[in-house]
C-alpha atoms as a PDB file:
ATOM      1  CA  UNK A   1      75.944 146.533 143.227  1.00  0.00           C
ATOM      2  CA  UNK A   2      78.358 143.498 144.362  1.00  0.00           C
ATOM      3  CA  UNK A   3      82.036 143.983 142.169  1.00  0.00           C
ATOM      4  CA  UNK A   4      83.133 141.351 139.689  1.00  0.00           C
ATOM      5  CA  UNK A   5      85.780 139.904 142.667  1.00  0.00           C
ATOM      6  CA  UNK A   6      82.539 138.971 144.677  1.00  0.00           C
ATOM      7  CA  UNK A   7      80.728 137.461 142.024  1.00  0.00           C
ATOM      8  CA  UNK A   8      83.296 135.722 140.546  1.00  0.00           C
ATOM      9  CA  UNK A   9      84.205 134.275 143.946  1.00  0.00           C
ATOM     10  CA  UNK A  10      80.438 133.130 144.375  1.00  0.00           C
ATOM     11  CA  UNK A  11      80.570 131.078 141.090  1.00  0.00           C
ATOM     12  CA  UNK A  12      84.147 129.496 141.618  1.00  0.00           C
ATOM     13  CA  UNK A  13      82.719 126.741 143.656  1.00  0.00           C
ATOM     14  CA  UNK A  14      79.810 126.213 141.318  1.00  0.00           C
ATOM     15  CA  UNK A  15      79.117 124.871 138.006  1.00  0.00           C
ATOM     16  CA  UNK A  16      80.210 128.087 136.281  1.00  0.00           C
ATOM     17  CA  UNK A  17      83.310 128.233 138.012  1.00  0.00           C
ATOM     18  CA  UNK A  18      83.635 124.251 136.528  1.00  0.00           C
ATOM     19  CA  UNK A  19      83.605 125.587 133.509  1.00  0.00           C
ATOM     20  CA  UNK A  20      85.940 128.569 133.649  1.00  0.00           C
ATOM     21  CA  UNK A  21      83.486 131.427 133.265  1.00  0.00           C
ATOM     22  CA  UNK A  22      85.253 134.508 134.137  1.00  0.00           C
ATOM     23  CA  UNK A  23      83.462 137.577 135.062  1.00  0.00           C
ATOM     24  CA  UNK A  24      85.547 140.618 132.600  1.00  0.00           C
ATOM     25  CA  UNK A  25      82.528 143.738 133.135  1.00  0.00           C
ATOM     26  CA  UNK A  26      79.372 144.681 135.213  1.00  0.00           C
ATOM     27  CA  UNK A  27      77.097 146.764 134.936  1.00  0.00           C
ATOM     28  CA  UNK A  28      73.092 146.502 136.047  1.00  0.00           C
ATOM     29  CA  UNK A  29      71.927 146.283 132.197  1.00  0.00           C
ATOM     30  CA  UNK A  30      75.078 144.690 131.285  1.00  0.00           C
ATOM     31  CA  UNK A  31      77.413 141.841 131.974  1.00  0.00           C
ATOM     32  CA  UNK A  32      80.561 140.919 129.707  1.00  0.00           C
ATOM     33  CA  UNK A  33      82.037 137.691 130.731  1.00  0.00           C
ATOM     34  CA  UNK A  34      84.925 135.075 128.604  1.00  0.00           C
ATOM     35  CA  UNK A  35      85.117 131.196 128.953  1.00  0.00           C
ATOM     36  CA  UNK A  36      88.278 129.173 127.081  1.00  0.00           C
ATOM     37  CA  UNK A  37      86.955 126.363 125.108  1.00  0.00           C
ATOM     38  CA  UNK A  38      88.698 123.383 126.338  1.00  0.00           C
ATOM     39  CA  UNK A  39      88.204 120.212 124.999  1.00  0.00           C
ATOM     40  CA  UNK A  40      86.399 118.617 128.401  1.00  0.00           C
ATOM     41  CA  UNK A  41      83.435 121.350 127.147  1.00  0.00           C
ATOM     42  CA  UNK A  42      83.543 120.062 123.504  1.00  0.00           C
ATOM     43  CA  UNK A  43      81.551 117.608 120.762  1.00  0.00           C
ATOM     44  CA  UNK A  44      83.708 115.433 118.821  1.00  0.00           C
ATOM     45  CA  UNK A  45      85.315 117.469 116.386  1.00  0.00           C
ATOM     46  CA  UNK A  46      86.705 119.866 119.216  1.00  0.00           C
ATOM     47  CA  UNK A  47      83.645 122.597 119.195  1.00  0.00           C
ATOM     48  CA  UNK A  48      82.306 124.013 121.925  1.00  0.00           C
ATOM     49  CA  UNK A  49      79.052 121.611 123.428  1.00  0.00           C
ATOM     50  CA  UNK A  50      75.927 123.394 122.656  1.00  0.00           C
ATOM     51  CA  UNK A  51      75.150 122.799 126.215  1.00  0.00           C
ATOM     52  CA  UNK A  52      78.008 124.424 128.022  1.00  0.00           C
ATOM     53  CA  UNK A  53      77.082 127.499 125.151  1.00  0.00           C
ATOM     54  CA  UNK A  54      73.859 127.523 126.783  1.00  0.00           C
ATOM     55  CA  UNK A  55      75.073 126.941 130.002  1.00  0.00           C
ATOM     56  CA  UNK A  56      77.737 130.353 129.933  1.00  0.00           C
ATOM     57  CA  UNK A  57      74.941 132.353 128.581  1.00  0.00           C
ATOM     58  CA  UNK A  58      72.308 131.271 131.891  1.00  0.00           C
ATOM     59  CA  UNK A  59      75.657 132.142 133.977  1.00  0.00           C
ATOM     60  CA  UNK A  60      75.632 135.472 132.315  1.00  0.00           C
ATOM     61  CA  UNK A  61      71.956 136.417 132.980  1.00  0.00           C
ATOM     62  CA  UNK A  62      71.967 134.905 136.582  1.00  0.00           C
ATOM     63  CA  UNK A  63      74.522 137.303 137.532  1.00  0.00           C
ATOM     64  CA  UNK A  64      72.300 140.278 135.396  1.00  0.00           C
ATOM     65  CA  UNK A  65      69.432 139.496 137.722  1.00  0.00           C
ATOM     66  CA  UNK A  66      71.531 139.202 140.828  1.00  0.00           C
ATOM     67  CA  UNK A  67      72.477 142.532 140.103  1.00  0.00           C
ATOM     68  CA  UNK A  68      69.434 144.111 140.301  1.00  0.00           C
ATOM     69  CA  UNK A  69      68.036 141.936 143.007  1.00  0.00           C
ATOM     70  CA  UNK A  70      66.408 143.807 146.204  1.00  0.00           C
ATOM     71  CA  UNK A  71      67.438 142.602 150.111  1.00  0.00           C
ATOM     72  CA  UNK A  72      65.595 139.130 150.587  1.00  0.00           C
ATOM     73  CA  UNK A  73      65.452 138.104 146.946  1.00  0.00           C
ATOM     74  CA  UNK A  74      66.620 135.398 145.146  1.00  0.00           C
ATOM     75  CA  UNK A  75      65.970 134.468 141.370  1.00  0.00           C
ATOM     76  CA  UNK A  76      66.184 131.715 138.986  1.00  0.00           C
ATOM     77  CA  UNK A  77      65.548 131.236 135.110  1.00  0.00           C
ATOM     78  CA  UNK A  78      62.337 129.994 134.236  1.00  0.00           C
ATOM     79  CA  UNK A  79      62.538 130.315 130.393  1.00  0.00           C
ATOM     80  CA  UNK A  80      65.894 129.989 127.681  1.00  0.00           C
ATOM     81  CA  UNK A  81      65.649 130.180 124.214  1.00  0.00           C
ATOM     82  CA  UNK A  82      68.471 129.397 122.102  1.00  0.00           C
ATOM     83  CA  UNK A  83      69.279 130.275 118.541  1.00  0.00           C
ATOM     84  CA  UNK A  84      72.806 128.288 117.191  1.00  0.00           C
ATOM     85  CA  UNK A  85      74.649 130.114 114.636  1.00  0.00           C
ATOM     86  CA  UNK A  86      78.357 129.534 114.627  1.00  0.00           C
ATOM     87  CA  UNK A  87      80.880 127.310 116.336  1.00  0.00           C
ATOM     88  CA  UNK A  88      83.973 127.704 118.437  1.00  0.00           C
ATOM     89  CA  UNK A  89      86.958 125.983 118.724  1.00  0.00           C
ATOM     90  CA  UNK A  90      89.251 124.010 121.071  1.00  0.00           C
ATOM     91  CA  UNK A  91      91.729 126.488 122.600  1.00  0.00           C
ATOM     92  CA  UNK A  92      90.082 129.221 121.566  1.00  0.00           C
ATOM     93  CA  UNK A  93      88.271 131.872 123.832  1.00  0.00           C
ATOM     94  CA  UNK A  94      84.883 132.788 123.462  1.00  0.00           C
ATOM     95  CA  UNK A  95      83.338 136.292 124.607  1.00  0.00           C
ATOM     96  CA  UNK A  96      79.862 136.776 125.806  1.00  0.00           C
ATOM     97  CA  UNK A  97      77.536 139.726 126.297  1.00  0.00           C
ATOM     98  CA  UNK A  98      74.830 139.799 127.907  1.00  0.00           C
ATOM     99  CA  UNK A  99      72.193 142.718 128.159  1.00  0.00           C
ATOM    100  CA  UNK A 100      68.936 143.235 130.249  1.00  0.00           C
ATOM    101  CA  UNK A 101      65.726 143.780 127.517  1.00  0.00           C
ATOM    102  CA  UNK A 102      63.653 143.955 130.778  1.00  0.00           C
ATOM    103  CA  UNK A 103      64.150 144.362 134.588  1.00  0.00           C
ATOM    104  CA  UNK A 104      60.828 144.112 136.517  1.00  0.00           C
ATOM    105  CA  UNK A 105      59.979 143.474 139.959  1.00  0.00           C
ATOM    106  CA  UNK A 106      59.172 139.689 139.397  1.00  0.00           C
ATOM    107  CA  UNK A 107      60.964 138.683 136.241  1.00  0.00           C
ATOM    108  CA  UNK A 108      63.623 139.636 134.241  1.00  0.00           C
ATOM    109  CA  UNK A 109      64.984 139.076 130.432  1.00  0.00           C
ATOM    110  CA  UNK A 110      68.233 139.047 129.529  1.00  0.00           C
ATOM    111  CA  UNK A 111      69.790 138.164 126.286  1.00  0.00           C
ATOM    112  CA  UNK A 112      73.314 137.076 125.746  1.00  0.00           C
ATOM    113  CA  UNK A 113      75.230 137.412 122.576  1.00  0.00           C
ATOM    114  CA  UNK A 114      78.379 134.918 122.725  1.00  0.00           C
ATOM    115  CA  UNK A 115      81.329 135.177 119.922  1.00  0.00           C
ATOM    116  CA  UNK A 116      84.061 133.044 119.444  1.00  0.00           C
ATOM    117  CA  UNK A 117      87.635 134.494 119.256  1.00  0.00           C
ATOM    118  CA  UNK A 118      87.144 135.919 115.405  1.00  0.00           C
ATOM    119  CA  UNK A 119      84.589 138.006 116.632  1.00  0.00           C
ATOM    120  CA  UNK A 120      81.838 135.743 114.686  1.00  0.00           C
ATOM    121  CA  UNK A 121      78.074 135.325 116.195  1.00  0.00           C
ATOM    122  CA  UNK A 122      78.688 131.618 117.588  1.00  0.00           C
ATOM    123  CA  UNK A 123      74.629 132.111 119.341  1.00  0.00           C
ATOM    124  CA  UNK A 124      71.939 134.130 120.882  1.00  0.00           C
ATOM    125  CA  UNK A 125      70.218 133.303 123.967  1.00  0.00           C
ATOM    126  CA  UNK A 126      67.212 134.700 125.890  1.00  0.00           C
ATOM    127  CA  UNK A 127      66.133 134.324 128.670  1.00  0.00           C
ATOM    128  CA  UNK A 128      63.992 134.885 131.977  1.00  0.00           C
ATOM    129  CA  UNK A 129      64.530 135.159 135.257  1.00  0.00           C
ATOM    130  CA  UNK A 130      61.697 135.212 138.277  1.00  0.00           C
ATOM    131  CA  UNK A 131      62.280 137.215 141.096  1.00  0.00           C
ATOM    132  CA  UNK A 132      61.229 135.302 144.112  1.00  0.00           C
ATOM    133  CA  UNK A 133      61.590 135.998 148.002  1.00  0.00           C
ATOM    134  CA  UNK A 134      64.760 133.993 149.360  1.00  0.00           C
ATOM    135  CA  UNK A 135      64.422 131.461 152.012  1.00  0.00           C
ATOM    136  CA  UNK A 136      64.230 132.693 155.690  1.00  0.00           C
END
């Protein structure tokens, strides 16, 4: 298993690391990340945009599957579902969980459970990831 200063050095350059994702716990069925919401990742009304939401959650399961991974693979989502229950607010920090319902040889699901900084359900994602050979 790769520790959280290797991962969270891999996504610095990236699109998560854009956003501020920052890796807190890993486990391979588990991965506990926080993002602050600033206001660049906000609607009008300073909540946090429902696509960065989805966008921390993918982060989250991306680095689930990476986890369990074999030598010579590589994976990407193929499938997110969202369910919107709660906002968060500007200058606030939200808290995501993610946890693996299913880690096969060619796909995996992982749903992520993201709070904002009351501890309230802010949304649920699932989602799937495909196991696929990486490039020679």
């Amino acid at each position: 298993m790769q520790d959280i200063a290797a991962l969270q050095e891999l996504l610095e350059p990236l699109f998560p690391g854009l956003m501020g994702v920052r890796l807190v716990a890993l486990a391979p069925d588990r991965v506990v990340a926080e993002m602050r919401v600033r206001p660049e990742l906000c609607t009008t009304g300073g909540i946090l945009h429902g696509g960065a939401t989805m966008a921390f959650a993918d982060t989250l399961g991306a680095v689930g599957a990476i986890l369990n991974l074999a030598s010579g693979k590589r994976t990407t989502t193929t499938d997110s579902s969202t369910k919107f229950i709660a906002g968060a607010r500007v200058d606030s920090t939200v808290t995501a969980e993610s946890v693996a319902l299913h880690r096969g040889r060619t796909t995996m699901v992982w749903q992520t459970m993201i709070r904002n900084a009351d501890g309230k359900l802010c949304a649920v994602v699932t989602q799937t990831q495909m196991v696929l050979d990486a490039p020679a």
